[in-house]
N, C-alpha and C. Protein backbone atom coordinates (compact mmCIF):
# COMPACT_ATOMS: atom_id res chain seq x y z
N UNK A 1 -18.83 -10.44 -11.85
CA UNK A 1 -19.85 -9.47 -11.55
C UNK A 1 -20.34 -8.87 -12.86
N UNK A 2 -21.56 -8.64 -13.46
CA UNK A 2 -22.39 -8.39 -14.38
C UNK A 2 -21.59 -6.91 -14.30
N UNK A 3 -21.70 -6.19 -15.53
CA UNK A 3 -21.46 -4.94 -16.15
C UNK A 3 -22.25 -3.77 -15.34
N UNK A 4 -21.74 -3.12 -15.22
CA UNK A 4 -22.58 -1.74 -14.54
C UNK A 4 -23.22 -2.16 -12.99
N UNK A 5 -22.69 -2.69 -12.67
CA UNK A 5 -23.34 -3.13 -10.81
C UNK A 5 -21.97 -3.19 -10.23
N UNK A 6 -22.21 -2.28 -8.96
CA UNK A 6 -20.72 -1.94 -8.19
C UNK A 6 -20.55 -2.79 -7.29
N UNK A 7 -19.78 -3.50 -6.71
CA UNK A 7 -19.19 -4.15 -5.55
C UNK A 7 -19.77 -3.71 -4.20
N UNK A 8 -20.43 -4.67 -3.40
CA UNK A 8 -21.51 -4.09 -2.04
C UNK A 8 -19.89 -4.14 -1.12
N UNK A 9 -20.16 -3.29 0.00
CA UNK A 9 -19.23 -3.45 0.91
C UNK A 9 -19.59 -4.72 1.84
N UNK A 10 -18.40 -5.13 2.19
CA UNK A 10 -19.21 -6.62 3.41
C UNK A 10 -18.67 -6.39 4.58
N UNK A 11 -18.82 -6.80 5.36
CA UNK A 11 -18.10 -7.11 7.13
C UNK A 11 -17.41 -7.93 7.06
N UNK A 12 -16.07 -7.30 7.84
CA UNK A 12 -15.50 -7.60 8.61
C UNK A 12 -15.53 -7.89 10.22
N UNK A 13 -15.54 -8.71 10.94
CA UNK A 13 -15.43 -8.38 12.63
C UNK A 13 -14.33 -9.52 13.12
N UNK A 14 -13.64 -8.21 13.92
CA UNK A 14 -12.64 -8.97 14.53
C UNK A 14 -13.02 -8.56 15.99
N UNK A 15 -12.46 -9.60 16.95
CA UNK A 15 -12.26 -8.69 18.52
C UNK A 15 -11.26 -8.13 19.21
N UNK A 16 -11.53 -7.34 19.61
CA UNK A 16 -10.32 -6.37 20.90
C UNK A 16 -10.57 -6.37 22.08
N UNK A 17 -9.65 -6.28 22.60
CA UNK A 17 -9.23 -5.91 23.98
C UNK A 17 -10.01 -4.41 24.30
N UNK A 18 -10.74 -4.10 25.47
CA UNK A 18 -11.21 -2.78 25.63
C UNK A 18 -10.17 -1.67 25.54
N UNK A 19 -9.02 -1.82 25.76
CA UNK A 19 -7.89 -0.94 25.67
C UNK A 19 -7.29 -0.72 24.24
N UNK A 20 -7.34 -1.82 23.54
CA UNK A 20 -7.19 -1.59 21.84
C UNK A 20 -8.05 -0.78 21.19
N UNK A 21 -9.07 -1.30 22.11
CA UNK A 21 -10.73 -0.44 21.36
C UNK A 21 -10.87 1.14 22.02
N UNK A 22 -10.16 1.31 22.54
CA UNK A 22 -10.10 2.96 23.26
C UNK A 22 -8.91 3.53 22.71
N UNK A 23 -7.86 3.20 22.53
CA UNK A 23 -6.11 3.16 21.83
C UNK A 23 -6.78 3.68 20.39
N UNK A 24 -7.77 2.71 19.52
CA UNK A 24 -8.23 3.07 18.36
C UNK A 24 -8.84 4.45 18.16
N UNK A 25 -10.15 4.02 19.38
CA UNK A 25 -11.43 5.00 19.17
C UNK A 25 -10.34 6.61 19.38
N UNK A 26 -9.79 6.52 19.93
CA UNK A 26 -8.78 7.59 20.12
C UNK A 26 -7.99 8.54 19.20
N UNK A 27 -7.56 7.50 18.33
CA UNK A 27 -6.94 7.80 17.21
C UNK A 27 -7.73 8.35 16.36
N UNK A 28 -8.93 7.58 16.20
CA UNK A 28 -9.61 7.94 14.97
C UNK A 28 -10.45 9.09 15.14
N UNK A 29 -10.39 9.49 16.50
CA UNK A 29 -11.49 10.31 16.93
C UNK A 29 -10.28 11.96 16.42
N UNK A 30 -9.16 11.92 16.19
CA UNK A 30 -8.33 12.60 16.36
C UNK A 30 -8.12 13.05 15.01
N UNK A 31 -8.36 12.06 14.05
CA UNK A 31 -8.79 12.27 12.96
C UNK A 31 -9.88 12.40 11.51
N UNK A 32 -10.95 12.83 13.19
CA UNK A 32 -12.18 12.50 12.67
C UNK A 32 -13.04 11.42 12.20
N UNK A 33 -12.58 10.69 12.49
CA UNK A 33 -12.91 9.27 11.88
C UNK A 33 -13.56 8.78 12.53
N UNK A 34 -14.15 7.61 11.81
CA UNK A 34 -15.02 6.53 12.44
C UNK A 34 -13.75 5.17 13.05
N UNK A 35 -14.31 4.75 13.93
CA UNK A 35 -13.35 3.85 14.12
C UNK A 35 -13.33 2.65 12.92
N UNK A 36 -14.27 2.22 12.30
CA UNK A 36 -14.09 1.54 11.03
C UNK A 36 -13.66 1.78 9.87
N UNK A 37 -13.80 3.11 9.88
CA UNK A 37 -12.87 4.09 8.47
C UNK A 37 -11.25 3.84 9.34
N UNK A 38 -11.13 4.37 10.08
CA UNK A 38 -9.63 4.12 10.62
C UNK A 38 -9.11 2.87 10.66
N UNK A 39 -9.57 1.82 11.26
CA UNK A 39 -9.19 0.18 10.91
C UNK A 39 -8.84 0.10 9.67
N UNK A 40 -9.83 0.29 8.69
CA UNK A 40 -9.94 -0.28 7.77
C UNK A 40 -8.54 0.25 6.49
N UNK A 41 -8.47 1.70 6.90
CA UNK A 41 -7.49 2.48 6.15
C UNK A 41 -5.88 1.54 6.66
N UNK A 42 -6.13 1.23 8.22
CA UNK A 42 -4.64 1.20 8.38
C UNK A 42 -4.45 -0.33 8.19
N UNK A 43 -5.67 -1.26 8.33
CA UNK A 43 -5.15 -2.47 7.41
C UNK A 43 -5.02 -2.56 6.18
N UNK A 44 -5.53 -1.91 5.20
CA UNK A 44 -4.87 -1.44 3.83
C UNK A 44 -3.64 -1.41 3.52
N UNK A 45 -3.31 -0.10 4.28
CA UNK A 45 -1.91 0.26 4.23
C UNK A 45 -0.76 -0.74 4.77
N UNK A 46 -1.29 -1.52 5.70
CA UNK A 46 -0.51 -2.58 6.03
C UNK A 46 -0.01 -3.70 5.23
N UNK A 47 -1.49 -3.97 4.52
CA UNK A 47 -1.55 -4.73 3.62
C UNK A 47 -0.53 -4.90 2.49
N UNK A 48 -0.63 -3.48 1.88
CA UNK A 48 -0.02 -2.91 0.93
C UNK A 48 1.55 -3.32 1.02
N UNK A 49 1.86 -2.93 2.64
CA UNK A 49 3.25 -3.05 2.39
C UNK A 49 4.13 -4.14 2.54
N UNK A 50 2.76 -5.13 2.95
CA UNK A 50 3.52 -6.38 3.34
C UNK A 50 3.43 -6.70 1.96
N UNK A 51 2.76 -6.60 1.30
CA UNK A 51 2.59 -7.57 -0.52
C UNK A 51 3.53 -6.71 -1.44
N UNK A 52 3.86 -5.40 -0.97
CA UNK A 52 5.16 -4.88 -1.91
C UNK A 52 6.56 -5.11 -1.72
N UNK A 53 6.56 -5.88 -0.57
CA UNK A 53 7.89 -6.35 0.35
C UNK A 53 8.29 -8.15 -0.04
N UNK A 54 6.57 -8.56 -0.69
CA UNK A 54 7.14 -9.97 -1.32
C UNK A 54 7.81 -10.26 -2.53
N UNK A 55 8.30 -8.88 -3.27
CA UNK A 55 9.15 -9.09 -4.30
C UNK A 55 10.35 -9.57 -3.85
N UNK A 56 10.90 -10.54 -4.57
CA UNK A 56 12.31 -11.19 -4.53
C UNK A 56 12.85 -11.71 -6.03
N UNK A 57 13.97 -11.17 -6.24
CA UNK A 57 14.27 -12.05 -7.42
C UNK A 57 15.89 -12.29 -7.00
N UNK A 58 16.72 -12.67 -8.18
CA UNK A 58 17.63 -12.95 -7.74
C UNK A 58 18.77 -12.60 -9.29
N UNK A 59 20.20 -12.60 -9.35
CA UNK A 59 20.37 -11.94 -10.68
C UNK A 59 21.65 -12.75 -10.21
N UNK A 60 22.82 -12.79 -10.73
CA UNK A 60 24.17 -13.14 -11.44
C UNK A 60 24.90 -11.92 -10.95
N UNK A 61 25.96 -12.19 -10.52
CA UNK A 61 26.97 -11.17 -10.03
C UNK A 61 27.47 -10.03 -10.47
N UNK A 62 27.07 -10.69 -12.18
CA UNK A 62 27.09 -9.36 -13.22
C UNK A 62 26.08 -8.64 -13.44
N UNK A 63 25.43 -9.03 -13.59
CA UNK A 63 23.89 -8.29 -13.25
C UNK A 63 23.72 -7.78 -11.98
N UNK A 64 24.13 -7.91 -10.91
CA UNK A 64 24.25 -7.43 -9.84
C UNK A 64 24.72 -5.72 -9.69
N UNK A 65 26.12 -6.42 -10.39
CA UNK A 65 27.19 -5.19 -10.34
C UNK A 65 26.67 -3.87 -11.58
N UNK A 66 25.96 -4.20 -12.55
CA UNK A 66 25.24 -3.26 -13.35
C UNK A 66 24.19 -2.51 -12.73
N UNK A 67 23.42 -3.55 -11.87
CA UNK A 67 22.63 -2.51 -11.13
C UNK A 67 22.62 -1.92 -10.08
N UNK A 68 23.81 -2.35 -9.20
CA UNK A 68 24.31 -1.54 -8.64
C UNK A 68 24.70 0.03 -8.98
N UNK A 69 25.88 -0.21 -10.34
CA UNK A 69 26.22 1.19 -10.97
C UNK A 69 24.78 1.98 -11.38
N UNK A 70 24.00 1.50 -11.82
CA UNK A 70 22.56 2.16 -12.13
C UNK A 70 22.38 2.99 -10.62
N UNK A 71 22.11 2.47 -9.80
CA UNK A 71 21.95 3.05 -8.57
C UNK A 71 22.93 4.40 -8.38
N UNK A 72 24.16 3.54 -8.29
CA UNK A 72 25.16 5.40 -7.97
C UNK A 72 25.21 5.87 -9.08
N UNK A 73 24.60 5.85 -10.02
CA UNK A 73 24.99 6.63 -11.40
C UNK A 73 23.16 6.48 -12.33
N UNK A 74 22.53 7.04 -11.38
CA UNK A 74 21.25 6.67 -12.02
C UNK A 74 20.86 7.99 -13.72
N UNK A 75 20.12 7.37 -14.50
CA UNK A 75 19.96 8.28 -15.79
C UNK A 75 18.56 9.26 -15.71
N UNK A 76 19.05 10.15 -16.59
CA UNK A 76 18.30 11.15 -16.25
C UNK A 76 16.75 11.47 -16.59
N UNK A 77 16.16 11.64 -15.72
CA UNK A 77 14.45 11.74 -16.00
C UNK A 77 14.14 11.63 -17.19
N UNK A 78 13.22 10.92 -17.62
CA UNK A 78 12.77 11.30 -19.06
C UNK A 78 11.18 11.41 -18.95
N UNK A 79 10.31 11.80 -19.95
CA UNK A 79 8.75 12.10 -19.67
C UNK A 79 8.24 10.60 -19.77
N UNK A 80 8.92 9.27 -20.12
CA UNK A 80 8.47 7.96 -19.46
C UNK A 80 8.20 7.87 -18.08
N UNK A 81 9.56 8.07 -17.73
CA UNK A 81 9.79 7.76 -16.05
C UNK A 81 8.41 8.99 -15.24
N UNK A 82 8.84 9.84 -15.61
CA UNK A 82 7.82 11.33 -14.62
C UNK A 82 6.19 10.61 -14.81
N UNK A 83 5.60 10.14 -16.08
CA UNK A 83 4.48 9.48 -16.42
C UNK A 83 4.44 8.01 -15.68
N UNK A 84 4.65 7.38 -15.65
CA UNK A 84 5.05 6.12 -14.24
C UNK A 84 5.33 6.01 -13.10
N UNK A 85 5.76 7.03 -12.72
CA UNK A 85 5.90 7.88 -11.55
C UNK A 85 4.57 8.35 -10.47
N UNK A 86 4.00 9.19 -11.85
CA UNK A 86 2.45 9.51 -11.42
C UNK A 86 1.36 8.74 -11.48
N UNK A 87 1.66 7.29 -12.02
CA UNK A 87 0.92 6.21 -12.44
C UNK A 87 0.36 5.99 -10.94
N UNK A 88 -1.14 5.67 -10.72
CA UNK A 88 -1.66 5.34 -9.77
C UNK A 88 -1.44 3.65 -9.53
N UNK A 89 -0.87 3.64 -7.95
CA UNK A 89 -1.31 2.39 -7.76
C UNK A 89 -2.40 1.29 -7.89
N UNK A 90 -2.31 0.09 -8.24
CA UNK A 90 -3.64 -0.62 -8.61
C UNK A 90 -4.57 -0.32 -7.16
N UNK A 91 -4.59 -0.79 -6.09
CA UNK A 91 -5.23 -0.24 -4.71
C UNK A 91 -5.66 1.08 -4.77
N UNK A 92 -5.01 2.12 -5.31
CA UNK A 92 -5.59 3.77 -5.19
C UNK A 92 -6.75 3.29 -6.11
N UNK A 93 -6.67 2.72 -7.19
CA UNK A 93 -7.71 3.16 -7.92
C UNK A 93 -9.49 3.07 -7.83
């Protein structure tokens, strides 16, 4: 995308059941929302957590057992950690 020109929004359409579509309109109506602002927020968030849930790695028994102790014996805040902490997610931004 060329410099200085923002991203157009596009469509989505999926279909529902009239009872999904009242279950929704419901919700969103509850929170003021549009029913497409509400979809759209809670497939995000869905999104989000299914792709932060595909981390896997795997470590050595000793490496295991170190980070384990890290866990019950975690170190103490430093102004790195509090600054990374507050680091915005790539999606918030």
């Amino acid at each position: 995308m060329p410099r200085g020109q923002t991203p157009q929004a596009v469509s989505i359409n999926i279909r529902a059941k009239p009872r999904q579509r009242d279950l929704i309109d419901q919700a969103a109506a509850r929170q003021g929302r549009s029913r497409s602002d509400f979809m759209l927020e809670a497939a995000c968030r869905e999104a989000e957590d299914f792709l932060l849930d595909q981390a896997f790695f795997t470590v050595d028994a000793g490496t295991f057992a170190k980070f384990q102790a890290l866990l019950d014996n975690p170190l103490p805040p430093t102004d790195r950690l509090r600054r990374l902490l507050k680091t915005q997610a790539p999606w918030e931004a």
